[in-house]
C-alpha atoms as a PDB file:
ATOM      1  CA  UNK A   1      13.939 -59.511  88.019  1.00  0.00           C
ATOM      2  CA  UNK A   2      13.560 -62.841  89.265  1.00  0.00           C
ATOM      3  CA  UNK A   3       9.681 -63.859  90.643  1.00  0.00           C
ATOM      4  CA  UNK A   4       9.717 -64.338  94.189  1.00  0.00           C
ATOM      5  CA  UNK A   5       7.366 -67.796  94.060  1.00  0.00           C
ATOM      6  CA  UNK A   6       6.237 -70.003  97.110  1.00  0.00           C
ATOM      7  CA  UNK A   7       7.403 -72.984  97.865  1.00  0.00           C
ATOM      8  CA  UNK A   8       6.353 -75.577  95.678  1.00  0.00           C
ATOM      9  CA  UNK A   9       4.075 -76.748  93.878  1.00  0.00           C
ATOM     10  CA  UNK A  10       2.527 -73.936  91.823  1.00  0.00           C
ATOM     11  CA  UNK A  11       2.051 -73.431  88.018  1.00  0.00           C
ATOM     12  CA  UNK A  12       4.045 -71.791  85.035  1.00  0.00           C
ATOM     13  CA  UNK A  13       2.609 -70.637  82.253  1.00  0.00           C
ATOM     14  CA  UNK A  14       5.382 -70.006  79.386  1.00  0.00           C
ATOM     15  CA  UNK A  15       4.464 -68.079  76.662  1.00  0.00           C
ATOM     16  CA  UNK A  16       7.043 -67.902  73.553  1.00  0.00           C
ATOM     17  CA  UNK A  17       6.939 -66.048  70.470  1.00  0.00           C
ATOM     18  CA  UNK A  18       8.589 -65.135  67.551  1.00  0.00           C
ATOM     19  CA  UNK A  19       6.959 -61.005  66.450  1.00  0.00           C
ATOM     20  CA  UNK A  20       6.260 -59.752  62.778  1.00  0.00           C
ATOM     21  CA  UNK A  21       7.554 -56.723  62.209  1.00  0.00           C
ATOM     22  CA  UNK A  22       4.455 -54.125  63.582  1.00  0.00           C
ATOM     23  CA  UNK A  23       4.574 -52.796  66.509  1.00  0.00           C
ATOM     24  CA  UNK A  24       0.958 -50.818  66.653  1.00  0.00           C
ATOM     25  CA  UNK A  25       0.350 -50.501  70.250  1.00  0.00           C
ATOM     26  CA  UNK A  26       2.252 -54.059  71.203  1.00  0.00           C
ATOM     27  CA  UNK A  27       4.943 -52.571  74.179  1.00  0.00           C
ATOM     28  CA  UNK A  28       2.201 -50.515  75.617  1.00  0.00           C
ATOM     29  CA  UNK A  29      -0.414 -53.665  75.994  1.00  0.00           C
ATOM     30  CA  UNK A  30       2.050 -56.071  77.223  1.00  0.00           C
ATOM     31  CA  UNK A  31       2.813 -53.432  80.405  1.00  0.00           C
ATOM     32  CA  UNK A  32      -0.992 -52.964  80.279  1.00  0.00           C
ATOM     33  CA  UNK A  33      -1.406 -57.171  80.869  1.00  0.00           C
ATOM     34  CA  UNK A  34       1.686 -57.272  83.041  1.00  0.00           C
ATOM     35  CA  UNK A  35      -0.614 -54.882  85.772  1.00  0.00           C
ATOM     36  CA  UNK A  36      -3.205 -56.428  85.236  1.00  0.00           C
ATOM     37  CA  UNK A  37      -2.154 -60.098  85.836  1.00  0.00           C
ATOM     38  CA  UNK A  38      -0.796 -58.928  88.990  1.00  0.00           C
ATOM     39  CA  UNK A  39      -4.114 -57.886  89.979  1.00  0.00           C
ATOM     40  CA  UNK A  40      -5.524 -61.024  89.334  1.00  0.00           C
ATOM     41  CA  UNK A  41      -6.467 -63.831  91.908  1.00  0.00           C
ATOM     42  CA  UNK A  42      -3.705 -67.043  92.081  1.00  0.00           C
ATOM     43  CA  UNK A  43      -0.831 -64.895  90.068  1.00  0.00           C
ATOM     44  CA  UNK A  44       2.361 -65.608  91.733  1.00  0.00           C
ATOM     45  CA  UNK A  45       4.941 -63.425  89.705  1.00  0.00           C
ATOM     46  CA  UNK A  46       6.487 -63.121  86.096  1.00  0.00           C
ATOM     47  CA  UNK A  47       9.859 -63.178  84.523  1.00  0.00           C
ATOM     48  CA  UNK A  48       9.874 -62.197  80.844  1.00  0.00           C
ATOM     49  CA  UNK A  49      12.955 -61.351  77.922  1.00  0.00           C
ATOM     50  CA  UNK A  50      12.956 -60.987  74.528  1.00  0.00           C
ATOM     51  CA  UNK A  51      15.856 -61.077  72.372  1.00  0.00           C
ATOM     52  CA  UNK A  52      15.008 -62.738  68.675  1.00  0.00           C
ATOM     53  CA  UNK A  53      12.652 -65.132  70.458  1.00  0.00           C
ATOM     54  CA  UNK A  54      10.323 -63.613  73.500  1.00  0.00           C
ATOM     55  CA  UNK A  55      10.001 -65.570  76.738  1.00  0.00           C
ATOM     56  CA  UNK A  56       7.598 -64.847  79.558  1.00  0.00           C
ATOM     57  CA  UNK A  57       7.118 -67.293  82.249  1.00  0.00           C
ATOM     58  CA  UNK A  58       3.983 -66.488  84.751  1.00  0.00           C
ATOM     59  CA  UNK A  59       3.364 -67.937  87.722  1.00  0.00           C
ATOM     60  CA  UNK A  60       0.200 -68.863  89.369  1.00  0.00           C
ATOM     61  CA  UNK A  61      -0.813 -70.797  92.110  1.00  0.00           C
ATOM     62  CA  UNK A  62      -3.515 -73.596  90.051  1.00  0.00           C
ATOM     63  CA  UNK A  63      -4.699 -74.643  87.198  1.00  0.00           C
ATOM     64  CA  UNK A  64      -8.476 -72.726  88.075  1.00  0.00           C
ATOM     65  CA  UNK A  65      -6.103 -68.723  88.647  1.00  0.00           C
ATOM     66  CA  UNK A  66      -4.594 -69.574  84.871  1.00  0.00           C
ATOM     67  CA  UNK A  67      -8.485 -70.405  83.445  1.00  0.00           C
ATOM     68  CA  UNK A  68      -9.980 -67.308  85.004  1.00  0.00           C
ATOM     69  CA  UNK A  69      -6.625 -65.067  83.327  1.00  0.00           C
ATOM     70  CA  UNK A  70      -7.133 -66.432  80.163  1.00  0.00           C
ATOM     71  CA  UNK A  71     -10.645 -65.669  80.203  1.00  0.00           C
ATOM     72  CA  UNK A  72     -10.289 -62.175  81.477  1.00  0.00           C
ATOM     73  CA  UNK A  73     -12.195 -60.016  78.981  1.00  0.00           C
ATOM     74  CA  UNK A  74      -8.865 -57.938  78.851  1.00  0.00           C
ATOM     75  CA  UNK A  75      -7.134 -60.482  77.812  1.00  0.00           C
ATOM     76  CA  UNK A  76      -8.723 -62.297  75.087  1.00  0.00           C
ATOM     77  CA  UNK A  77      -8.497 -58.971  73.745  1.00  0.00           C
ATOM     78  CA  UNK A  78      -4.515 -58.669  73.656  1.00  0.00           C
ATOM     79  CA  UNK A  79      -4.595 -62.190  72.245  1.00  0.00           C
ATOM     80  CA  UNK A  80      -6.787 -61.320  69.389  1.00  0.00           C
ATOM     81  CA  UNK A  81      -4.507 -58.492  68.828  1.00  0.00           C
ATOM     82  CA  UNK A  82      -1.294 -60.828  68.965  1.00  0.00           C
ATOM     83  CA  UNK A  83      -2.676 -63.619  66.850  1.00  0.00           C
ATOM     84  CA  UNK A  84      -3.783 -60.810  64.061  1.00  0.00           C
ATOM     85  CA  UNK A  85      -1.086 -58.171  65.063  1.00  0.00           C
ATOM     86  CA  UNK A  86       2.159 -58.920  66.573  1.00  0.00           C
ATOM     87  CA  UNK A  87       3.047 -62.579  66.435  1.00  0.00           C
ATOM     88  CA  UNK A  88       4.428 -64.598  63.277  1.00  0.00           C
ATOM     89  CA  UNK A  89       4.411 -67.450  65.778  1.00  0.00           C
ATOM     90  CA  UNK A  90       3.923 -68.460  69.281  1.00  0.00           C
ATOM     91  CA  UNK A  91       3.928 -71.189  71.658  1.00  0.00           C
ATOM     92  CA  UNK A  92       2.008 -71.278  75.465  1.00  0.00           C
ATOM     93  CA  UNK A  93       3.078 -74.219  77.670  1.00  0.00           C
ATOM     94  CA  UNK A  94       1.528 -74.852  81.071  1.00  0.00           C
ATOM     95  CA  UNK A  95       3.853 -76.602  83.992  1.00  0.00           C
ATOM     96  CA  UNK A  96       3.946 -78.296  87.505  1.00  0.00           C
ATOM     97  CA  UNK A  97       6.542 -76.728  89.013  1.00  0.00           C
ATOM     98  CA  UNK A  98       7.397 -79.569  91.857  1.00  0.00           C
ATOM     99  CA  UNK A  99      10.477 -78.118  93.462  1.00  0.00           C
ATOM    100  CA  UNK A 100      12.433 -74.710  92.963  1.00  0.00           C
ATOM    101  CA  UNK A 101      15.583 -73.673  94.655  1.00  0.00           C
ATOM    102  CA  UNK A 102      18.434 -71.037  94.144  1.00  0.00           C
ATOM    103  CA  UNK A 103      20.376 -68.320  95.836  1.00  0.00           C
END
C-alpha cells in the first residue's frame, strides 16, 4: 500500500538491507515495530518490500518524531537484534521530501 503523506515537506527515513540467512523471531518484530511506529508521535506512514534487497521507507513529519523513534526503548532493541541477528548489511538514509505528487 502506498502511505497517504501530507503535503509537503515532511521526512523519509529509508532503511535498506541485505538479511543473513536466520530468521529467529525477525517477521514477527518487524510487524511488532510496524504498530508501534504508528503509535508514535510525527509518523506519517510506511511503504516497505523485500525481494533480495529489503526497502522500507517511513515517513514522519521532522527531524525531532525520527530522534524520539529511534530512541524508543523498543526499538533500540530490534536494532540490536538486526545488527547481531538478521542483517549481513544495511543502509538508513534520512530525506527532505520537498514536493510529492501522483494519482
Amino acid at each position: 500500500m502506498i502511505a497517504k503523506t501530507p503535503q509537503a515537506p515532511y521526512y523519509a527515513v529509508i532503511f535498506t538491507s541485505l538479511k543473513n540467512e536466520k530468521d529467529d523471531g525477525y517477521n514477527e518484530t518487524a510487524i511488532i515495530m510496524e504498530e508501534l511506529a504508528k503509535q508514535q508521535s510525527g509518523f506519517l506512514g510506511l511503504e516497505s518490500a523485500r525481494n533480495q534487497v529489503g526497502i522500507s521507507v517511513s515517513y514522519w513529519i521532522s527531524l525531532e518524531a525520527i530522534q524520539k523513534w529511534k530512541t524508543n526503548l523498543d526499538h533500540i532493541e530490534a536494532q540490536q537484534k538486526g545488527k547481531s541477528n538478521w542483517y549481513k548489511h544495511y543502509k538508513v538514509r534520512i530525506a527532505k521530501v520537498e514536493r510529492d505528487y501522483g494519482i
